[in-house]
Each structure stands twice: as C-alpha cells, then as structure tokens.
PDB file of N, CA and C in Angstrom:
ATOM      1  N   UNK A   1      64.264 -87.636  96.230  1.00  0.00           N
ATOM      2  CA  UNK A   1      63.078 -86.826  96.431  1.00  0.00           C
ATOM      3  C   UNK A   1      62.829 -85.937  95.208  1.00  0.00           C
ATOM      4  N   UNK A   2      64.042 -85.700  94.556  1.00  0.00           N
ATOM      5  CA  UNK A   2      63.032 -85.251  93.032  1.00  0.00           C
ATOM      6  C   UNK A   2      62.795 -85.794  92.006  1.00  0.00           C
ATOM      7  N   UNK A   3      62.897 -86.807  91.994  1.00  0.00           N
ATOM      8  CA  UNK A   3      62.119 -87.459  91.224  1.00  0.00           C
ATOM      9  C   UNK A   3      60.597 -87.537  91.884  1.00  0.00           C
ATOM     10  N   UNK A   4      60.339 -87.594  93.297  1.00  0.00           N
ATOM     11  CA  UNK A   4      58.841 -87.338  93.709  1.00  0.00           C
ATOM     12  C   UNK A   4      58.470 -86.270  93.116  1.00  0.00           C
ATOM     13  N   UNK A   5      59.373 -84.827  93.092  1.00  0.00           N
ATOM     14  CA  UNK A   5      58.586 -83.284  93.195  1.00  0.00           C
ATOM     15  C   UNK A   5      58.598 -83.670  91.370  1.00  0.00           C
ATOM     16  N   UNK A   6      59.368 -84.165  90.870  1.00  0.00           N
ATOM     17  CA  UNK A   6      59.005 -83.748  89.735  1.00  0.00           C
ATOM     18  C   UNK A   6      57.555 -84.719  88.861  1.00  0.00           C
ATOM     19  N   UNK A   7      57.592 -85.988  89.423  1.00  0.00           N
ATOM     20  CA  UNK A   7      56.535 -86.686  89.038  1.00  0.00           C
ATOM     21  C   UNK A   7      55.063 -85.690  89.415  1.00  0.00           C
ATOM     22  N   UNK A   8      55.315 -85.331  90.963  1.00  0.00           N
ATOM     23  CA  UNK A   8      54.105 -84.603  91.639  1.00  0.00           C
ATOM     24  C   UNK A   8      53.823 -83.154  90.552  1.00  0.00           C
ATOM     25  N   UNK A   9      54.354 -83.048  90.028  1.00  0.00           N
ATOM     26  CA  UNK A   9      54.788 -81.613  88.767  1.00  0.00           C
ATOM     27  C   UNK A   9      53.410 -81.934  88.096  1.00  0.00           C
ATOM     28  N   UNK A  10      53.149 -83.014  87.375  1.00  0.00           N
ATOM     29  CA  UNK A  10      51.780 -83.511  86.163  1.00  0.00           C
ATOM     30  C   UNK A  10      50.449 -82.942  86.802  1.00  0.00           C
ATOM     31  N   UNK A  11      49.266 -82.972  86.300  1.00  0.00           N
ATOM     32  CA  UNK A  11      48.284 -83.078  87.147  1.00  0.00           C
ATOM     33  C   UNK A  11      47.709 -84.087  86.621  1.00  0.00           C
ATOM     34  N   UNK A  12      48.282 -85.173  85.519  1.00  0.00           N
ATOM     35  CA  UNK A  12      47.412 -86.173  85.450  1.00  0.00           C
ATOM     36  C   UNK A  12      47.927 -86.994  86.401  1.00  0.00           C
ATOM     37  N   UNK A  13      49.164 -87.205  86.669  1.00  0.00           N
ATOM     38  CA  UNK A  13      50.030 -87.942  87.634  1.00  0.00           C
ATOM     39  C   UNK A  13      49.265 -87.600  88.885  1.00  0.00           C
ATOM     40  N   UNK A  14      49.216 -86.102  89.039  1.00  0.00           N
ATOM     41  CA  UNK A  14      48.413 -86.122  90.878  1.00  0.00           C
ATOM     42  C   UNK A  14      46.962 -86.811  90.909  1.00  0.00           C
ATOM     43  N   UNK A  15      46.454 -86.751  89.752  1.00  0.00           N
ATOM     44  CA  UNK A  15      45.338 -87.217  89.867  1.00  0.00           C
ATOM     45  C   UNK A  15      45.155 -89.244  90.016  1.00  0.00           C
ATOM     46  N   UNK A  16      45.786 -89.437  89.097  1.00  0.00           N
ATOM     47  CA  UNK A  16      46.387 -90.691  89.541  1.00  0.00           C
ATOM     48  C   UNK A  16      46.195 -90.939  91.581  1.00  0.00           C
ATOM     49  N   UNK A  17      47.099 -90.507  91.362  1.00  0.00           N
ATOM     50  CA  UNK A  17      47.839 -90.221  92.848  1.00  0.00           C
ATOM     51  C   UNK A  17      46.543 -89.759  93.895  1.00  0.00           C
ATOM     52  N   UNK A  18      45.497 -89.200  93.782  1.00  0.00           N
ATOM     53  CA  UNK A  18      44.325 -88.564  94.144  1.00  0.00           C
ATOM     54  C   UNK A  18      43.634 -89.687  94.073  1.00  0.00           C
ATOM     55  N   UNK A  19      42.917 -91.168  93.059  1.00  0.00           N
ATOM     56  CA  UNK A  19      42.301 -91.670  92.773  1.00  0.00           C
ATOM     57  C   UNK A  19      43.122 -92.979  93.797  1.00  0.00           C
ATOM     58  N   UNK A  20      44.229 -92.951  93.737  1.00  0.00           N
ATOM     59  CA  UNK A  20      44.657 -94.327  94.140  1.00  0.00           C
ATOM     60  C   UNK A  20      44.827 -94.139  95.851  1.00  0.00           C
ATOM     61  N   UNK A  21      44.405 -92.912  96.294  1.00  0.00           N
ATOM     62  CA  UNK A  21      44.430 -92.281  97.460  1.00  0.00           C
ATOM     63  C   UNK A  21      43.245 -93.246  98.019  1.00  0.00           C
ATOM     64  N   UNK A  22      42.085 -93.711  97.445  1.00  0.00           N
ATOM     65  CA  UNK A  22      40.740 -93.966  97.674  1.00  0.00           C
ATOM     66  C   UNK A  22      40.842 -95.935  97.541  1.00  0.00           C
ATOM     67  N   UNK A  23      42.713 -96.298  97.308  1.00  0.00           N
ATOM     68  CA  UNK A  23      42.175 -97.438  97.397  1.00  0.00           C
ATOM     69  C   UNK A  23      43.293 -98.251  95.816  1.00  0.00           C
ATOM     70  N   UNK A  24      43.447 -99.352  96.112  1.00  0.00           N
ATOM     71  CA  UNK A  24      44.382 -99.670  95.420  1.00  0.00           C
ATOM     72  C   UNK A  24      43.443-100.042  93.932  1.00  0.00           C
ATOM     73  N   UNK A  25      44.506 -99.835  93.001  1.00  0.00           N
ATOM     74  CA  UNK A  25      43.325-100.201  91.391  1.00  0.00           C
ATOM     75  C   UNK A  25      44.206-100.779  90.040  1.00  0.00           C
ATOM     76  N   UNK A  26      43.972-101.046  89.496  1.00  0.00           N
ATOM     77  CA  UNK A  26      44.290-101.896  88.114  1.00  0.00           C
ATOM     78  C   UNK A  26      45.152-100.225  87.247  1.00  0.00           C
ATOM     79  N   UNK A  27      45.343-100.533  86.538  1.00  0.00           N
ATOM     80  CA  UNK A  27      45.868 -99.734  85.299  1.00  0.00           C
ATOM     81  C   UNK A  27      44.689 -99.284  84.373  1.00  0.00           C
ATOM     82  N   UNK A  28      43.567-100.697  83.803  1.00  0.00           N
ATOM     83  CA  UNK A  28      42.466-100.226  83.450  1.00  0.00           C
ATOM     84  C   UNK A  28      41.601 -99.381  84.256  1.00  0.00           C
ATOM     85  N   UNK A  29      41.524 -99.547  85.585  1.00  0.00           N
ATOM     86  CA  UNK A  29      40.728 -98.647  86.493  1.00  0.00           C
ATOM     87  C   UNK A  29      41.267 -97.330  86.277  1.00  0.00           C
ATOM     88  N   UNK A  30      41.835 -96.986  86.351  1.00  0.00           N
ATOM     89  CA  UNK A  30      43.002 -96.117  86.214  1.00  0.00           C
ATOM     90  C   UNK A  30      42.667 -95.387  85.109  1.00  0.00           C
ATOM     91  N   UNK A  31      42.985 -96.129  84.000  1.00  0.00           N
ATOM     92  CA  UNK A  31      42.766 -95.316  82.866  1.00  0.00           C
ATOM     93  C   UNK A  31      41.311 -94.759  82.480  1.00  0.00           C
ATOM     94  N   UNK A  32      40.664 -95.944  82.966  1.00  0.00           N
ATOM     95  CA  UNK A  32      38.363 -94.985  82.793  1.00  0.00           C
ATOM     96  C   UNK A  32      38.506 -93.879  83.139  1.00  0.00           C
ATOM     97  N   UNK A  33      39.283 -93.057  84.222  1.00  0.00           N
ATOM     98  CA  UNK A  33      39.463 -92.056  84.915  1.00  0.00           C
ATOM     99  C   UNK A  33      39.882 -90.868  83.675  1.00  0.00           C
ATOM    100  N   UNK A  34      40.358 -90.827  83.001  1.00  0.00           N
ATOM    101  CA  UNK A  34      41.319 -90.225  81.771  1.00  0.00           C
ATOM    102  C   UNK A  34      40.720 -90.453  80.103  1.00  0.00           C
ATOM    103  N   UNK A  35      40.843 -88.953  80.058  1.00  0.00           N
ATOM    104  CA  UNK A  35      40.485 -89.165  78.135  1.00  0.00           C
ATOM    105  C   UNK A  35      41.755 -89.010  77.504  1.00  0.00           C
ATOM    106  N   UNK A  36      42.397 -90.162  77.794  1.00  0.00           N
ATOM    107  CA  UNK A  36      43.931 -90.195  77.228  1.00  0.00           C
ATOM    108  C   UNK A  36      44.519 -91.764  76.684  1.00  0.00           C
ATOM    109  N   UNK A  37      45.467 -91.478  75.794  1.00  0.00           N
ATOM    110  CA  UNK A  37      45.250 -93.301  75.863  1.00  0.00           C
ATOM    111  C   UNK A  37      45.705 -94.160  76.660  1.00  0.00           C
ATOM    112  N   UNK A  38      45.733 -95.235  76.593  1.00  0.00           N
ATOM    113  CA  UNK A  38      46.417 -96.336  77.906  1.00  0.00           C
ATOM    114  C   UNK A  38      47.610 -96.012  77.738  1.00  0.00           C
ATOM    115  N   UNK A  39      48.772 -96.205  76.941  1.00  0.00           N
ATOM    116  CA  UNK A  39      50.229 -96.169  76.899  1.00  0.00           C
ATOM    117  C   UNK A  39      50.494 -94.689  77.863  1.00  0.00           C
ATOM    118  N   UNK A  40      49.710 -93.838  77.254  1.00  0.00           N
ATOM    119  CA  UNK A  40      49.557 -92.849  77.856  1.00  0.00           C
ATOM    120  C   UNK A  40      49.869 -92.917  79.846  1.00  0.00           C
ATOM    121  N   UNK A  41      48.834 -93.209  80.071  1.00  0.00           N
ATOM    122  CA  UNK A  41      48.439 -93.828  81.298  1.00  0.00           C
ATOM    123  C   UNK A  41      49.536 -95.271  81.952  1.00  0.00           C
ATOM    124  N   UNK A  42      49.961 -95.374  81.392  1.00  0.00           N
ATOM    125  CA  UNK A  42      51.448 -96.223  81.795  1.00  0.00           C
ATOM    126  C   UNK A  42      52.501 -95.835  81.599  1.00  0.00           C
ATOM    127  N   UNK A  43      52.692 -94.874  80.406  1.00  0.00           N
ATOM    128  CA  UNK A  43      53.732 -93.674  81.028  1.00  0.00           C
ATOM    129  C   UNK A  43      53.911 -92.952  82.301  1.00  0.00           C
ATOM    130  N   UNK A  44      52.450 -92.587  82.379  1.00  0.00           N
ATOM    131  CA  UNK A  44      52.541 -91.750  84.020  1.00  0.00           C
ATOM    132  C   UNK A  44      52.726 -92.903  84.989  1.00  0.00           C
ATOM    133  N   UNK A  45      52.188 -93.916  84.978  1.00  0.00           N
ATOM    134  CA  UNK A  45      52.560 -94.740  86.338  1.00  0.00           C
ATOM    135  C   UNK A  45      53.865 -95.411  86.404  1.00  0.00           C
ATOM    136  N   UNK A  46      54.409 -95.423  85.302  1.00  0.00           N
ATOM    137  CA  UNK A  46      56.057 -96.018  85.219  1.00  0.00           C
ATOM    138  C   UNK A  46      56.655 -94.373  85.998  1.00  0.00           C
ATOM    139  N   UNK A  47      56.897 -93.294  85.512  1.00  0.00           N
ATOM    140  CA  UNK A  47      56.853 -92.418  86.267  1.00  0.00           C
ATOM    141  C   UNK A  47      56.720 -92.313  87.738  1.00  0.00           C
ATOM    142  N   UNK A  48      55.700 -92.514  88.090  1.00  0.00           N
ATOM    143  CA  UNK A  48      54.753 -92.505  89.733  1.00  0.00           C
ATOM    144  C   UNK A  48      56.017 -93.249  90.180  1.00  0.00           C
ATOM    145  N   UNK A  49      56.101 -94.831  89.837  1.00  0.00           N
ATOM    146  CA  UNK A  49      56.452 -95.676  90.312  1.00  0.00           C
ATOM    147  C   UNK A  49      58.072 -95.432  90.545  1.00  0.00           C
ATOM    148  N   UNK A  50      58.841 -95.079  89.174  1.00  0.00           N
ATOM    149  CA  UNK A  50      60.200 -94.649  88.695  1.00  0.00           C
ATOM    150  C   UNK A  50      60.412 -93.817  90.395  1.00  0.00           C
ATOM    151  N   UNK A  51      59.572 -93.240  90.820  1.00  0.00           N
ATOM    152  CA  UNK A  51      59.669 -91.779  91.939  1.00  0.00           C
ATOM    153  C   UNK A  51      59.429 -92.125  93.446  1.00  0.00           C
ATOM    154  N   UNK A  52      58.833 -93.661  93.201  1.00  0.00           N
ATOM    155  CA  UNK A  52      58.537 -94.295  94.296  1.00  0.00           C
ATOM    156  C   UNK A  52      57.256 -93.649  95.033  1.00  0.00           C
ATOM    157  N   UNK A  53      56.163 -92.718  94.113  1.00  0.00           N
ATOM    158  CA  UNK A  53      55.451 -92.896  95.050  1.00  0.00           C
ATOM    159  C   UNK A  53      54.145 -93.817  94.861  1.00  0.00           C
ATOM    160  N   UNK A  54      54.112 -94.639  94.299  1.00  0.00           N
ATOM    161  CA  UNK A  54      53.149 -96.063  93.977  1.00  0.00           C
ATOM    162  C   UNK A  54      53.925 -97.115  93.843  1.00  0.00           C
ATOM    163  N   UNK A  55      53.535 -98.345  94.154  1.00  0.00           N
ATOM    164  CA  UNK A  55      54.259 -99.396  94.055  1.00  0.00           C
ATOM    165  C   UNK A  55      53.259-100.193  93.041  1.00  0.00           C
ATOM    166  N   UNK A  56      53.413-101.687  92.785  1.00  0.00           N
ATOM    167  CA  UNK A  56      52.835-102.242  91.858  1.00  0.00           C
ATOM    168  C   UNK A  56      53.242-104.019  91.896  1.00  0.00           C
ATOM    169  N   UNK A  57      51.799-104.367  92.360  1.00  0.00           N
ATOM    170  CA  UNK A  57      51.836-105.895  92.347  1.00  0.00           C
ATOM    171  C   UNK A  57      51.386-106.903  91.269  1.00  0.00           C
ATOM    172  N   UNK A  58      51.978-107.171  90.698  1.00  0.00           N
ATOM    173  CA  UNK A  58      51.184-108.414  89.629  1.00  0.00           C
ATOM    174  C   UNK A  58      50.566-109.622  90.985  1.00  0.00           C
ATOM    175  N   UNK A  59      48.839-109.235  89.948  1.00  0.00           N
ATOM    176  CA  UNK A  59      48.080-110.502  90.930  1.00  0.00           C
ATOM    177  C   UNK A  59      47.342-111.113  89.546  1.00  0.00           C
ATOM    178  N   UNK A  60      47.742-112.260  89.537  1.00  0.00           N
ATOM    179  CA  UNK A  60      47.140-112.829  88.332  1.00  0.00           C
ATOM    180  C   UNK A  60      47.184-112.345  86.943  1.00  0.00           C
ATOM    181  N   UNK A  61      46.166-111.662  86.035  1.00  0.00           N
ATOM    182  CA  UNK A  61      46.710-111.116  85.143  1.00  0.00           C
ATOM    183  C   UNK A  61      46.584-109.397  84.660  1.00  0.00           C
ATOM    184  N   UNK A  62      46.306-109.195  86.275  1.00  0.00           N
ATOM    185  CA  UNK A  62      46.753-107.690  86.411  1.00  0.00           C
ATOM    186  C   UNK A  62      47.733-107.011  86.693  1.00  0.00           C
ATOM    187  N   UNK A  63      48.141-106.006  87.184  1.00  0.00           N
ATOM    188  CA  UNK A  63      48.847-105.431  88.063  1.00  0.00           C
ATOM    189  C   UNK A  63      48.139-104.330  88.472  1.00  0.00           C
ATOM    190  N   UNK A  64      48.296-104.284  90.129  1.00  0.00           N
ATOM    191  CA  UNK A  64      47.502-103.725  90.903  1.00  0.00           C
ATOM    192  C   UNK A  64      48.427-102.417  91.323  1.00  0.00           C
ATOM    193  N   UNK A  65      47.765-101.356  91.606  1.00  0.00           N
ATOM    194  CA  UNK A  65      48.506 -99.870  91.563  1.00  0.00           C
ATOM    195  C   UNK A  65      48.135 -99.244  93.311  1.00  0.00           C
ATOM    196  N   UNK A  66      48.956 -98.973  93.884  1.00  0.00           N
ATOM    197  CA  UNK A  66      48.864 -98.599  95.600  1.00  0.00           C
ATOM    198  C   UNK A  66      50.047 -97.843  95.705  1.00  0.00           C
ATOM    199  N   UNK A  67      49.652 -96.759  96.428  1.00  0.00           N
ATOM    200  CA  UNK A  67      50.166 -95.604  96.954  1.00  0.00           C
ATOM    201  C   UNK A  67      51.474 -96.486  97.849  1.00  0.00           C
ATOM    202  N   UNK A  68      52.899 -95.512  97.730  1.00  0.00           N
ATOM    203  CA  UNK A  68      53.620 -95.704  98.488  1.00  0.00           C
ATOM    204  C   UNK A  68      54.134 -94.963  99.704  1.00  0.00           C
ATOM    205  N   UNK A  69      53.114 -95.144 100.792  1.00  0.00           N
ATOM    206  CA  UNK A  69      52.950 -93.801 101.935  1.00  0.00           C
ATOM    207  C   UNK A  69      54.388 -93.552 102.394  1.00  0.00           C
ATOM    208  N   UNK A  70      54.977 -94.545 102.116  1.00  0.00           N
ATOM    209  CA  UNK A  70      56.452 -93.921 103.035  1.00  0.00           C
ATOM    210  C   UNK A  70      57.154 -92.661 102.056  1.00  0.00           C
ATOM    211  N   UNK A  71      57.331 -92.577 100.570  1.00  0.00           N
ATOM    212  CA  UNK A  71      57.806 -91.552 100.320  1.00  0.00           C
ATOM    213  C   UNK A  71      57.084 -90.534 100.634  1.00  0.00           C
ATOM    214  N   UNK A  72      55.380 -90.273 100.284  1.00  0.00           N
ATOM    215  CA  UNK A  72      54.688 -88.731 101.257  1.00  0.00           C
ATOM    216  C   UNK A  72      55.268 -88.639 102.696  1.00  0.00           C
ATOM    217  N   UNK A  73      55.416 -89.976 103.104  1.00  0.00           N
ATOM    218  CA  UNK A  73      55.592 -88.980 104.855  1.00  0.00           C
ATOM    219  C   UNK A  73      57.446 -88.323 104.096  1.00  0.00           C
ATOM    220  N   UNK A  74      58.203 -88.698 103.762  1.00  0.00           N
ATOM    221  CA  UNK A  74      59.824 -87.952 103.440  1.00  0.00           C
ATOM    222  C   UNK A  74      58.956 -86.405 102.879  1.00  0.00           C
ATOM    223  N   UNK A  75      58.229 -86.480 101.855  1.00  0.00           N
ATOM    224  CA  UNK A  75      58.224 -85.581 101.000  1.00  0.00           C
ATOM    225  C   UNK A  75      57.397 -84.658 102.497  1.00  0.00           C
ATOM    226  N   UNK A  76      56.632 -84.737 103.306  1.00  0.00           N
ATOM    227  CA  UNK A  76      55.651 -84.229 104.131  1.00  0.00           C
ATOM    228  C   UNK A  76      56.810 -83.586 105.510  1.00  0.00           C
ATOM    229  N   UNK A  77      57.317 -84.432 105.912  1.00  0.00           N
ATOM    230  CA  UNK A  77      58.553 -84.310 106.537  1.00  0.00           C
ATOM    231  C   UNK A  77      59.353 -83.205 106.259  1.00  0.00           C
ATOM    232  N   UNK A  78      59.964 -82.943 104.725  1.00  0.00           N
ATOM    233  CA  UNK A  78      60.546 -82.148 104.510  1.00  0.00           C
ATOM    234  C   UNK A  78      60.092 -80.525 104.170  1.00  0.00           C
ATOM    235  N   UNK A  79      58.523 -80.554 103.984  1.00  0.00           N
ATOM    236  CA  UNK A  79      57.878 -79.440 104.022  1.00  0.00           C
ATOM    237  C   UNK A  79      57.638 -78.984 105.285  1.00  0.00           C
ATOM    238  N   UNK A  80      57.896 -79.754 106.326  1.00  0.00           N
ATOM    239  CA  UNK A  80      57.359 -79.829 107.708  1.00  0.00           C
ATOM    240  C   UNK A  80      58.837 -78.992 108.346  1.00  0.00           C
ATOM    241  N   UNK A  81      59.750 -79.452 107.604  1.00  0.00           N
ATOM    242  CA  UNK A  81      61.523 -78.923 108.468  1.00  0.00           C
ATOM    243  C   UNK A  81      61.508 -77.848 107.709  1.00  0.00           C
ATOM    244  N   UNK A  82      61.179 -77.755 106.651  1.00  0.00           N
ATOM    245  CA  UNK A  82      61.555 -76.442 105.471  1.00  0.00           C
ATOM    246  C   UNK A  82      60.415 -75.296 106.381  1.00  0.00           C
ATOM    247  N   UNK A  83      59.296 -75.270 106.324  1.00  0.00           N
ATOM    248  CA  UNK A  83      58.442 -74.230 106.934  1.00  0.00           C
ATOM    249  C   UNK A  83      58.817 -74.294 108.746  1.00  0.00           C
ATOM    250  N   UNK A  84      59.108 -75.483 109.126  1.00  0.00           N
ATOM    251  CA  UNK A  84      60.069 -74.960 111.014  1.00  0.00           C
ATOM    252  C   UNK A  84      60.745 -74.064 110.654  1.00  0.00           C
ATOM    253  N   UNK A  85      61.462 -74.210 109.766  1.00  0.00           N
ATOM    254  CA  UNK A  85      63.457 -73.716 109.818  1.00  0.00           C
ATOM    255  C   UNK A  85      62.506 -71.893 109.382  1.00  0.00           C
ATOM    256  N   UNK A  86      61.888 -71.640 108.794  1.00  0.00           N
ATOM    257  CA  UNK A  86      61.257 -70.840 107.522  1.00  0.00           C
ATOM    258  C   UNK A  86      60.455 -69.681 109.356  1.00  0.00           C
ATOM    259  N   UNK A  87      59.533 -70.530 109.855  1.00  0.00           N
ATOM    260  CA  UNK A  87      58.812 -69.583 110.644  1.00  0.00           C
ATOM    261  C   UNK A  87      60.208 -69.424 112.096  1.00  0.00           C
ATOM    262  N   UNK A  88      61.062 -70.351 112.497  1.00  0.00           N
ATOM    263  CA  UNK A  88      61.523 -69.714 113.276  1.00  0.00           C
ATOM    264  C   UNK A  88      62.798 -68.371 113.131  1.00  0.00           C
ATOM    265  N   UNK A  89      63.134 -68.760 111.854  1.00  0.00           N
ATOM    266  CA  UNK A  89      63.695 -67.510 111.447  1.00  0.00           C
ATOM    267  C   UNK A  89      63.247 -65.953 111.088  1.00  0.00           C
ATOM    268  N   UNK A  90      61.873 -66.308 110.674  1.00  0.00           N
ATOM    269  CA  UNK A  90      61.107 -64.830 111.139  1.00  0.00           C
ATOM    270  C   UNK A  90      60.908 -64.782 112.223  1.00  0.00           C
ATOM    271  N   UNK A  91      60.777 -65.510 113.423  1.00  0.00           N
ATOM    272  CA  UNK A  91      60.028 -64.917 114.899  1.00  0.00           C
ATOM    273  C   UNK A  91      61.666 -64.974 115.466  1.00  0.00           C
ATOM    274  N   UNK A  92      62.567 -65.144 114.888  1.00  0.00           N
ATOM    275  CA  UNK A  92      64.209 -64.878 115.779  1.00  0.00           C
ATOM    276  C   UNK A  92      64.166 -63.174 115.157  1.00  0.00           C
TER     277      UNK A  92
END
C-alpha cells in the first residue's frame, strides 16, 4: 500500500488516475491530456502500474490503460478503519 500512497503523491499521476476513472485509454490518449513528453507519461504509468493501481493490456498494437479497483477499495478500506478506530476514540 505504499507504493499506492506514494504513486497517489504526483498530481500528474492522480490525474492520470482521474482521466482513466472515465474509462479505459491508450498511452497516446493519455498523453493529449498533458504538456509533457510521452516518456514522460510512461514514467508515470509504469509507476501507477509498479503500485498496482492501473493494470495494462496489450490489444494489438496498443496497450490499453484501466484502473485497478481492487487496490482503491484496500486503500478506501484503510481510510475507512483508520477514521473508525480515530472517531471512536474521541467519543470513548
């Protein structure tokens, strides 16, 4: 899981992460999004991916970029036990 918090750290990475929210996309799709260069932009998704929260399919002579919901629900989960544990210890 930190390798999630720390990927989630970028804001080009969240944005990534924000865009691919809307739907699975190419690397070039990806990059129109960004005034940065491509290598650039495959740094962050080797990253994303390195953290598990995107996965990545070669379909022909792309590779296609999709959110990997199971690490948000861990990462969501654990904000979810951290703020339980957090409010019942103020109302004890």
């Amino acid at each position: 899981m930190n390798d999630a918090f720390k990927a989630l750290s970028d804001p080009t990475r969240r944005k990534i992460l924000e865009l691919l929210s809307d739907g699975d996309l190419s690397a070039g799709a990806i990059a129109e999004h960004f005034d940065i260069s491509k290598p650039s932009i495959s740094h962050h998704l080797n990253l994303l991916a390195q953290a598990g929260l995107i996965d990545r399919e070669k379909r022909g002579q792309q590779v296609i970029y999709s959110l990997n919901t199971t690490v948000f629900q861990e990462v969501t989960r654990w904000f979810f036990d951290l703020f339980g544990r957090g409010t019942e210890h103020e109302n004890s």
